[in-house]
PDB file of N, CA and C in Angstrom:
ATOM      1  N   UNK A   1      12.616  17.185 210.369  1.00  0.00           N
ATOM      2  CA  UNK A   1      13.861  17.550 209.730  1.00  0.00           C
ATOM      3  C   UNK A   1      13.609  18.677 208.730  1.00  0.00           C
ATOM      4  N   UNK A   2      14.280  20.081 208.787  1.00  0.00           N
ATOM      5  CA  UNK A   2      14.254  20.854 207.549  1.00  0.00           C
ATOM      6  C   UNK A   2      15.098  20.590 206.948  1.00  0.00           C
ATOM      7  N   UNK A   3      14.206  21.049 205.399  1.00  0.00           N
ATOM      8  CA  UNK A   3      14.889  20.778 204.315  1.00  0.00           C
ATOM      9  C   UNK A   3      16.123  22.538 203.857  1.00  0.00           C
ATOM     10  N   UNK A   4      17.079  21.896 203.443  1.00  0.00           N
ATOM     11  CA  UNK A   4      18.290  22.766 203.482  1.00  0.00           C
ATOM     12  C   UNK A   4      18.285  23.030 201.974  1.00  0.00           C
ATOM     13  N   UNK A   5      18.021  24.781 201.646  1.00  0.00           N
ATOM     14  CA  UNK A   5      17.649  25.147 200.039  1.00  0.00           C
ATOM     15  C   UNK A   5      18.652  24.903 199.575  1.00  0.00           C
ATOM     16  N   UNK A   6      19.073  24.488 197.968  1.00  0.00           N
ATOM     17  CA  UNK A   6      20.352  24.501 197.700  1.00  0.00           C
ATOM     18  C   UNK A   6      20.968  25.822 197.083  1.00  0.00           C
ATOM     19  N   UNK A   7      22.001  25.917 197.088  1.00  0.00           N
ATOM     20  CA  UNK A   7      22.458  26.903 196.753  1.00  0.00           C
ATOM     21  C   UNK A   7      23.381  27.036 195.375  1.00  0.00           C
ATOM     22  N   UNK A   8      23.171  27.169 194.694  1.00  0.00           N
ATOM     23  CA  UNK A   8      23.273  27.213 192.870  1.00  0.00           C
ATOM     24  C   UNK A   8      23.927  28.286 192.177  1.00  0.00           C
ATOM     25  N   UNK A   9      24.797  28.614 191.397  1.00  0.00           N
ATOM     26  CA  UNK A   9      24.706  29.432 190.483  1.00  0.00           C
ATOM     27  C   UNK A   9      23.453  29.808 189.807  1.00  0.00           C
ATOM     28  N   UNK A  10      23.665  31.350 189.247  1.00  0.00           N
ATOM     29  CA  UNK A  10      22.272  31.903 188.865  1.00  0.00           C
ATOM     30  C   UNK A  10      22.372  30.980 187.415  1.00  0.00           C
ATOM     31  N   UNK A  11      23.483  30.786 186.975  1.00  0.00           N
ATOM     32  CA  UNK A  11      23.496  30.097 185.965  1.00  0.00           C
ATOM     33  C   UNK A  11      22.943  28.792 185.641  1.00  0.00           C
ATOM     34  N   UNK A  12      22.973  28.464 186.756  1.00  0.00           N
ATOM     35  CA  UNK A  12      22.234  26.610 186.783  1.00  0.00           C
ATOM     36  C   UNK A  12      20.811  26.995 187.361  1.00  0.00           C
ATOM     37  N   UNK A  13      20.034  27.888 187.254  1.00  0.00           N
ATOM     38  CA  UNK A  13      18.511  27.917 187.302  1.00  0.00           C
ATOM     39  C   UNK A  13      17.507  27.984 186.468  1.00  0.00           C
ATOM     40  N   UNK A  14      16.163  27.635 187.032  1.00  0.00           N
ATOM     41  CA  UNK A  14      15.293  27.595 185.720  1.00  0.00           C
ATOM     42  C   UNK A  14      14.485  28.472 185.208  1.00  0.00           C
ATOM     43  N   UNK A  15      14.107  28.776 184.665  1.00  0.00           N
ATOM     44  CA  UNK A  15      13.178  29.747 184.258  1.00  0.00           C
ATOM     45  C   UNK A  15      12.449  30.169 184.625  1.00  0.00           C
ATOM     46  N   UNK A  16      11.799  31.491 184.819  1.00  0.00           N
ATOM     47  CA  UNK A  16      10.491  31.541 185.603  1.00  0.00           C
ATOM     48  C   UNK A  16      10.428  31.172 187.084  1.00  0.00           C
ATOM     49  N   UNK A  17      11.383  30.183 187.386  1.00  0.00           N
ATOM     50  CA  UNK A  17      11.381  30.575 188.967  1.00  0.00           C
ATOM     51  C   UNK A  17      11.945  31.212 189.851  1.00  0.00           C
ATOM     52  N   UNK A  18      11.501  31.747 191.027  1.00  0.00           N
ATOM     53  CA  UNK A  18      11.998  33.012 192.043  1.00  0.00           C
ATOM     54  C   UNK A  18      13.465  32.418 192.486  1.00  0.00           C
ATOM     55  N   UNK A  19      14.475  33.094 192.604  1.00  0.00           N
ATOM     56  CA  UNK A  19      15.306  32.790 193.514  1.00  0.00           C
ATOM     57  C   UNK A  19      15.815  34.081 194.887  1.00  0.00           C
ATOM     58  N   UNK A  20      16.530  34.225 195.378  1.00  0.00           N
ATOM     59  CA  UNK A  20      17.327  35.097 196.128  1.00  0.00           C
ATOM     60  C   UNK A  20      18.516  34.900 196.334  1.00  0.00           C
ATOM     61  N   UNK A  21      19.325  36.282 196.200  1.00  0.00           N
ATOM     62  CA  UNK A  21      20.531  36.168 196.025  1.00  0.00           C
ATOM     63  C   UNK A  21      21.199  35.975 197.059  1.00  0.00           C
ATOM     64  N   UNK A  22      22.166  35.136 197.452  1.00  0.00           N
ATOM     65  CA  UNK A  22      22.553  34.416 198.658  1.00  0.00           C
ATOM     66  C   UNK A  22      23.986  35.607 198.766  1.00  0.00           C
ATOM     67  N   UNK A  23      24.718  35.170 197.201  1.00  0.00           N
ATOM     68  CA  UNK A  23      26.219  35.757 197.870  1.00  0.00           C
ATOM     69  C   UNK A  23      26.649  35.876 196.212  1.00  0.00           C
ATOM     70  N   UNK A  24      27.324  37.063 196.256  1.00  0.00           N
ATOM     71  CA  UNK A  24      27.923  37.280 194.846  1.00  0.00           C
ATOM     72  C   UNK A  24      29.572  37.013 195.351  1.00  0.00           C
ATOM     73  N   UNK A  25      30.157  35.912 194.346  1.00  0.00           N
ATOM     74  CA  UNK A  25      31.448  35.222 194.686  1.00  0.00           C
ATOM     75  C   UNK A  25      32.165  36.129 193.366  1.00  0.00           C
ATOM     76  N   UNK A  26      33.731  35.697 193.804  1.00  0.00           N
ATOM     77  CA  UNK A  26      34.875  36.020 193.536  1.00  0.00           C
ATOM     78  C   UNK A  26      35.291  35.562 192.246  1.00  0.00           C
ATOM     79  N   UNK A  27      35.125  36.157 190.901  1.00  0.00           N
ATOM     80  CA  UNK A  27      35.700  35.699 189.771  1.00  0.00           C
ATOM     81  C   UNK A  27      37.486  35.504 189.483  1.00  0.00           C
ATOM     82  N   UNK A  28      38.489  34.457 189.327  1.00  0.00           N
ATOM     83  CA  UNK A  28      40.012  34.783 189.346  1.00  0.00           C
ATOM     84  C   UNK A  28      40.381  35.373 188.174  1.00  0.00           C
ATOM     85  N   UNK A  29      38.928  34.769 187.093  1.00  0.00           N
ATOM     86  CA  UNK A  29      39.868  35.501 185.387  1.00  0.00           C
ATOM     87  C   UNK A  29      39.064  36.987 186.003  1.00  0.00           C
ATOM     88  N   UNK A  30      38.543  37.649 186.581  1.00  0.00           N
ATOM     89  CA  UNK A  30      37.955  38.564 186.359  1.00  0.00           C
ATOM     90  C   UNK A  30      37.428  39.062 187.665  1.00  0.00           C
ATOM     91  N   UNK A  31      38.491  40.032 188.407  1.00  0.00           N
ATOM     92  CA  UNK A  31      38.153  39.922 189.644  1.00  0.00           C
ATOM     93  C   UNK A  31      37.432  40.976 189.984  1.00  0.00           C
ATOM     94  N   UNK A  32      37.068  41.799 188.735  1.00  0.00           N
ATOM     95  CA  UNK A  32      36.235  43.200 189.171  1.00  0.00           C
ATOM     96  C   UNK A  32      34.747  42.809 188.840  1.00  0.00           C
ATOM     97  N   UNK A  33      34.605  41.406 188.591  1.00  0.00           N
ATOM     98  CA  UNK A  33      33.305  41.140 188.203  1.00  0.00           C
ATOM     99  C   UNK A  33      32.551  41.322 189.477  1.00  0.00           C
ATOM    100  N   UNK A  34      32.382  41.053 190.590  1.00  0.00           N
ATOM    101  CA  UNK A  34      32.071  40.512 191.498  1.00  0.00           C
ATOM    102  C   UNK A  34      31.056  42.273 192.114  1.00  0.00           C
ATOM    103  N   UNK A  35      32.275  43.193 191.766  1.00  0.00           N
ATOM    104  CA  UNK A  35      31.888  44.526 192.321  1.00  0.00           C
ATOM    105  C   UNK A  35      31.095  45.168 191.560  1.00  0.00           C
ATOM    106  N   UNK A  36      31.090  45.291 190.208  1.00  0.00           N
ATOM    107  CA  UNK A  36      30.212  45.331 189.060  1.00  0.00           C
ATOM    108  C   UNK A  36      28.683  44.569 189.242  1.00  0.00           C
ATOM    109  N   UNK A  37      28.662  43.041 189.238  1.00  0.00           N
ATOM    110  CA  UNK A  37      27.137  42.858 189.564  1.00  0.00           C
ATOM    111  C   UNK A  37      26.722  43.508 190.583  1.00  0.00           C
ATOM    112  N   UNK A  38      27.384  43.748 191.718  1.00  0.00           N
ATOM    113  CA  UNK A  38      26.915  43.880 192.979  1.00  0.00           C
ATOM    114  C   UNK A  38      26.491  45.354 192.659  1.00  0.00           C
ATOM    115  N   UNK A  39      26.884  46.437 191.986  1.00  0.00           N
ATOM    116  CA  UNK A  39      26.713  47.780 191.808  1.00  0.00           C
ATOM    117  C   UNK A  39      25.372  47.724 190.669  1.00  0.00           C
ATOM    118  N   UNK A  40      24.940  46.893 190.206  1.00  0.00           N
ATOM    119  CA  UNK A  40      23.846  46.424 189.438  1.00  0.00           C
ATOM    120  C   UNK A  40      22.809  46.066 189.757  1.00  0.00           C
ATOM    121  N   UNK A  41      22.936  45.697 191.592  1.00  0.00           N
ATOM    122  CA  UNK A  41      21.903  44.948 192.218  1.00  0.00           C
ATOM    123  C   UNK A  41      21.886  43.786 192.322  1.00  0.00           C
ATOM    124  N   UNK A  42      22.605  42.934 192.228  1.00  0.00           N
ATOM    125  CA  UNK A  42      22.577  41.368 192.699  1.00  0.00           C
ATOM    126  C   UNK A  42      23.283  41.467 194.492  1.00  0.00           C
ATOM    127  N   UNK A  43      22.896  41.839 194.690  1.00  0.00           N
ATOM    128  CA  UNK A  43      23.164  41.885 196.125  1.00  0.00           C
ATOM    129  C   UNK A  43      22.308  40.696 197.039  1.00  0.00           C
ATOM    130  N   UNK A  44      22.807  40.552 198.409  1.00  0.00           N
ATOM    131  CA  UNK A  44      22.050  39.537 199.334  1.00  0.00           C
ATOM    132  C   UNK A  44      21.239  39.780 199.706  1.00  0.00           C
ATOM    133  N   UNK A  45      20.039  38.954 199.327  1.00  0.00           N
ATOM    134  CA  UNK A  45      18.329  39.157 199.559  1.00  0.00           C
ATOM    135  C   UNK A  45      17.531  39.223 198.523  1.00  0.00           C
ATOM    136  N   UNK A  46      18.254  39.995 197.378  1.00  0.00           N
ATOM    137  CA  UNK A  46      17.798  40.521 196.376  1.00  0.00           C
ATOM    138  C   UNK A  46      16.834  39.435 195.788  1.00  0.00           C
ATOM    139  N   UNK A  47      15.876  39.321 195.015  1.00  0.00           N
ATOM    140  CA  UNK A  47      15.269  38.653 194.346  1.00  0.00           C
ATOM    141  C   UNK A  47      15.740  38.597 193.020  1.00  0.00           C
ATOM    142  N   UNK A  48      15.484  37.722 192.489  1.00  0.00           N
ATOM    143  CA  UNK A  48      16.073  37.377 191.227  1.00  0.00           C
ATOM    144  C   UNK A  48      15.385  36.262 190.268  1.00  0.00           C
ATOM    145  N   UNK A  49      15.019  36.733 188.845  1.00  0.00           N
ATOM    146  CA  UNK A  49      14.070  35.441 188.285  1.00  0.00           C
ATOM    147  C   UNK A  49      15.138  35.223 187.090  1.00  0.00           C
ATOM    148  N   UNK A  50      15.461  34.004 186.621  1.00  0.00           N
ATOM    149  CA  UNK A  50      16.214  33.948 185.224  1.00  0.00           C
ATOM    150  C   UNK A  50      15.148  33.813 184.204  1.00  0.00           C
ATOM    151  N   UNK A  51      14.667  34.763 183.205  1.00  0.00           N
ATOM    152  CA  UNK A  51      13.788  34.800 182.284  1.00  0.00           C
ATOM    153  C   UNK A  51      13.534  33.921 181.111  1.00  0.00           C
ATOM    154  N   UNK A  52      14.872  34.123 180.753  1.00  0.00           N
ATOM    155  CA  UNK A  52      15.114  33.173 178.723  1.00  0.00           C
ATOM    156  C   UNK A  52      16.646  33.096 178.720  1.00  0.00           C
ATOM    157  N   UNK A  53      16.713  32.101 178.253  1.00  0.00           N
ATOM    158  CA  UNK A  53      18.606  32.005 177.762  1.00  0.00           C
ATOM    159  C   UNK A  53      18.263  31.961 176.122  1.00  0.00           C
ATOM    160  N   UNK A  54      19.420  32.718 175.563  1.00  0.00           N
ATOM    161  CA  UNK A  54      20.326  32.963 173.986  1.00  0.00           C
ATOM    162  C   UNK A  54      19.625  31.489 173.473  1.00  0.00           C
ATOM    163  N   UNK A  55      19.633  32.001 172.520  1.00  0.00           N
ATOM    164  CA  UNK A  55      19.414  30.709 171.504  1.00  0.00           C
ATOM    165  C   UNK A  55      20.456  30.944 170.180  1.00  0.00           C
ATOM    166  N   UNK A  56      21.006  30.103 170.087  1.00  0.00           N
ATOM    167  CA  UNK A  56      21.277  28.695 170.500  1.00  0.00           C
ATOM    168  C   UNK A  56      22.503  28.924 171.306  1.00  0.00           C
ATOM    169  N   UNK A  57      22.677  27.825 172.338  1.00  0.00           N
ATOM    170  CA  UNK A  57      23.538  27.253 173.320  1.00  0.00           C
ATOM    171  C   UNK A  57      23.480  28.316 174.638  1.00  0.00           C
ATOM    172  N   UNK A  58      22.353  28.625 174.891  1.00  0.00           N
ATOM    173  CA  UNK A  58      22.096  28.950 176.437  1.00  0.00           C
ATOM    174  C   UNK A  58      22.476  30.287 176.950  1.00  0.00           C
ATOM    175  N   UNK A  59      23.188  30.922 176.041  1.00  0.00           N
ATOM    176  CA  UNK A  59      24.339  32.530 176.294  1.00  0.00           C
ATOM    177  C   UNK A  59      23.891  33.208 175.498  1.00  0.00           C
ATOM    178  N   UNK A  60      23.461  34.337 175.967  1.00  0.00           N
ATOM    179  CA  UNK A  60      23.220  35.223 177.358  1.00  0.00           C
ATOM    180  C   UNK A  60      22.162  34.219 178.136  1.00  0.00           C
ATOM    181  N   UNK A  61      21.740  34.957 179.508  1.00  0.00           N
ATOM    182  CA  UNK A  61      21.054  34.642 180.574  1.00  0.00           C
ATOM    183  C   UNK A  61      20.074  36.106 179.798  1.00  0.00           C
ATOM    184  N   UNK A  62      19.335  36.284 179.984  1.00  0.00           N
ATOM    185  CA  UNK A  62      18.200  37.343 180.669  1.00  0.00           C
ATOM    186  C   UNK A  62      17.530  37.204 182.338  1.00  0.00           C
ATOM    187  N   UNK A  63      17.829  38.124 183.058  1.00  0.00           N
ATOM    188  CA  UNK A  63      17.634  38.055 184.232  1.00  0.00           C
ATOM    189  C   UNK A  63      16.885  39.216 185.136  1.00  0.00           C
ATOM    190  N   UNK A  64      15.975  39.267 185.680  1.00  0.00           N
ATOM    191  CA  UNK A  64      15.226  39.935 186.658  1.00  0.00           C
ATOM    192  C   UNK A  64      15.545  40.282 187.740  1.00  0.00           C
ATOM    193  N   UNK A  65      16.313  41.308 188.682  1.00  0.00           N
ATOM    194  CA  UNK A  65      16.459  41.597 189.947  1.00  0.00           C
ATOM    195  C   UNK A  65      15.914  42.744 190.293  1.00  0.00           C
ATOM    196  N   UNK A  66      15.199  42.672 191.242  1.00  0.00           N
ATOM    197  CA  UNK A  66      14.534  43.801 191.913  1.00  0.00           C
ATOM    198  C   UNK A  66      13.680  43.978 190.955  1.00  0.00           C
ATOM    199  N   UNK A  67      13.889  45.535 190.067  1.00  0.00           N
ATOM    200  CA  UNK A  67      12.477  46.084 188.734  1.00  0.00           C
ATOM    201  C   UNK A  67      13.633  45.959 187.743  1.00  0.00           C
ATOM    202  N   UNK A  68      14.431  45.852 187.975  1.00  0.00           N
ATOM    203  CA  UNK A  68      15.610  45.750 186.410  1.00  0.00           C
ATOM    204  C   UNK A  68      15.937  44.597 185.367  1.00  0.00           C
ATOM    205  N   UNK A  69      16.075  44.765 184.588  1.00  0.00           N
ATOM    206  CA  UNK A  69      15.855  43.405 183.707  1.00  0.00           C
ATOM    207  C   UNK A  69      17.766  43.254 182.918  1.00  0.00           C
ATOM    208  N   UNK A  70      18.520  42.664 182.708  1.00  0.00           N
ATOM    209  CA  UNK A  70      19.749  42.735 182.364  1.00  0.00           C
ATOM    210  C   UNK A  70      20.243  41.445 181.242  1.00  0.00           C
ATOM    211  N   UNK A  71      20.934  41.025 180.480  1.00  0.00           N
ATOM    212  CA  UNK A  71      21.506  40.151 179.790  1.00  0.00           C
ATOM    213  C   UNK A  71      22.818  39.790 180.484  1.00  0.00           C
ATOM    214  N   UNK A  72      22.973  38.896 180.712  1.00  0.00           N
ATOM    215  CA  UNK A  72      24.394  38.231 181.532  1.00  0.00           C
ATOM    216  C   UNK A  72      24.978  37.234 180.988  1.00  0.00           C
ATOM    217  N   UNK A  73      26.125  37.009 180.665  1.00  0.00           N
ATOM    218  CA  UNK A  73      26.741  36.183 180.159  1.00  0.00           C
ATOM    219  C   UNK A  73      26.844  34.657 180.975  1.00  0.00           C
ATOM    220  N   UNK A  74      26.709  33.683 180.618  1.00  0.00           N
ATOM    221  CA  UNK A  74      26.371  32.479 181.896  1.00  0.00           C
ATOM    222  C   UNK A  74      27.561  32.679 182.675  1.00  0.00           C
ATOM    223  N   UNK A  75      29.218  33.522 182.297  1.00  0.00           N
ATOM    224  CA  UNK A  75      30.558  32.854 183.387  1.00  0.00           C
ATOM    225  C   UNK A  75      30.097  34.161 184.318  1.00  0.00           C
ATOM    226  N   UNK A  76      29.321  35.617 183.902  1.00  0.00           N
ATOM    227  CA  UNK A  76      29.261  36.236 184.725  1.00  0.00           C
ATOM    228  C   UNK A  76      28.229  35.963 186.392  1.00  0.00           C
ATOM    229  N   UNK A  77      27.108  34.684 185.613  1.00  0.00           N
ATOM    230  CA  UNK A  77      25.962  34.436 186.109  1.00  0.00           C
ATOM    231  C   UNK A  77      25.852  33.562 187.246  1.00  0.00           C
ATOM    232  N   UNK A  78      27.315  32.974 186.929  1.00  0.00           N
ATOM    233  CA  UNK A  78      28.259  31.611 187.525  1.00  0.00           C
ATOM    234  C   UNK A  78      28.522  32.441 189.045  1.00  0.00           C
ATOM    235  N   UNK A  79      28.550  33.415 189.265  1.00  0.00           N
ATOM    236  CA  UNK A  79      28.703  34.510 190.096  1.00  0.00           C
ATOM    237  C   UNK A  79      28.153  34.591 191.400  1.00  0.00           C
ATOM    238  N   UNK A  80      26.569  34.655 190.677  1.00  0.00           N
ATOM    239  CA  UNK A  80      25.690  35.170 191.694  1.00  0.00           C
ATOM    240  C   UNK A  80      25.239  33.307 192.519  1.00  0.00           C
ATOM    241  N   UNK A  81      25.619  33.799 193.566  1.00  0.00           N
ATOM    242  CA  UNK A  81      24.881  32.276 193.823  1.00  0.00           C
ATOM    243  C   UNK A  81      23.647  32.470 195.008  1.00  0.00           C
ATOM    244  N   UNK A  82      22.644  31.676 194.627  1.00  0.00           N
ATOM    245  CA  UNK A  82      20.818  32.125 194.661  1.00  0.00           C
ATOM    246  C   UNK A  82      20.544  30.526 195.349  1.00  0.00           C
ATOM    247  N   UNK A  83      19.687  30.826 195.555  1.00  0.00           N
ATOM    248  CA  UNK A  83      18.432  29.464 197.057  1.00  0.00           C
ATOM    249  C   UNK A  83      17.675  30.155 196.388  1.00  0.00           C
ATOM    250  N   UNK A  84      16.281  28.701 196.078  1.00  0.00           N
ATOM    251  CA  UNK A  84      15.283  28.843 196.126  1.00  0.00           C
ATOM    252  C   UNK A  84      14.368  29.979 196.496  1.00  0.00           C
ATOM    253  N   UNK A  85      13.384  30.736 196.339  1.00  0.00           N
ATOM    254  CA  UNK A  85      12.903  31.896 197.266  1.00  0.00           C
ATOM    255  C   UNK A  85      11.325  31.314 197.365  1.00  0.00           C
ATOM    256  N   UNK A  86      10.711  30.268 196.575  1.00  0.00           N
ATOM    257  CA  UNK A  86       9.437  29.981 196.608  1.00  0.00           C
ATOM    258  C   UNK A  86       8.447  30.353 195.033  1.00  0.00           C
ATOM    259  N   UNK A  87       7.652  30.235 194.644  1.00  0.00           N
ATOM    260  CA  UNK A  87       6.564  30.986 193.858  1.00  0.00           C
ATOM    261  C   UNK A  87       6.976  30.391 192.667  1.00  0.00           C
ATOM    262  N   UNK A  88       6.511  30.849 191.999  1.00  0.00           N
ATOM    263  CA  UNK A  88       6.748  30.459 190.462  1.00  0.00           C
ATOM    264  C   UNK A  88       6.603  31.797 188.858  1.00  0.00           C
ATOM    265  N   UNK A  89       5.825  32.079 188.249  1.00  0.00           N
ATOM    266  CA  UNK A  89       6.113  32.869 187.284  1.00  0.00           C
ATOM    267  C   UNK A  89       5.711  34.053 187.942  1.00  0.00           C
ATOM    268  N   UNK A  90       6.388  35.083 187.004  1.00  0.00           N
ATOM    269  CA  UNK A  90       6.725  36.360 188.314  1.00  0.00           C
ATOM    270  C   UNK A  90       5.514  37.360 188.000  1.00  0.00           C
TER     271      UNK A  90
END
């Protein structure tokens, strides 16, 4: 039986580990979000590590795609949705 990766908001990931970007979804408060990450590089395939979250209460994200490094707000982060990719610190 294979195991089926799950598929997560970038927002619900952990630190330091690899993901890939599955699918950048449709924001309703904010519907130009979607075209914006994607013009940033969160695109499908893309690699992606979540680095450090804001202190205190988790906001911003710091995030890794491709060689670019970015600050994301967690509802923007809520966005990108990422599977597992394997490995661990980048």
């Amino acid at each position: 039986m294979h195991e089926v990766a799950a598929v997560q908001g970038l927002d619900q990931t952990e630190r330091g580990r690899k993901y890939t970007v599955r699918e950048v979804t449709e924001d309703p408060q904010v519907p130009e979000r979607a075209r914006q990450l994607e013009e940033i590089g969160f695109v499908a395939g893309e690699q992606v590590i979540m680095m450090t979250r804001g202190y205190p209460g988790g906001d911003p994200l710091v995030v890794r795609v491709g060689q670019s490094t970015f600050a994301l707000r967690c509802a923007e982060a809520a966005c990108v949705q990422v599977e597992p990719s394997g490995g661990g610190q980048p």
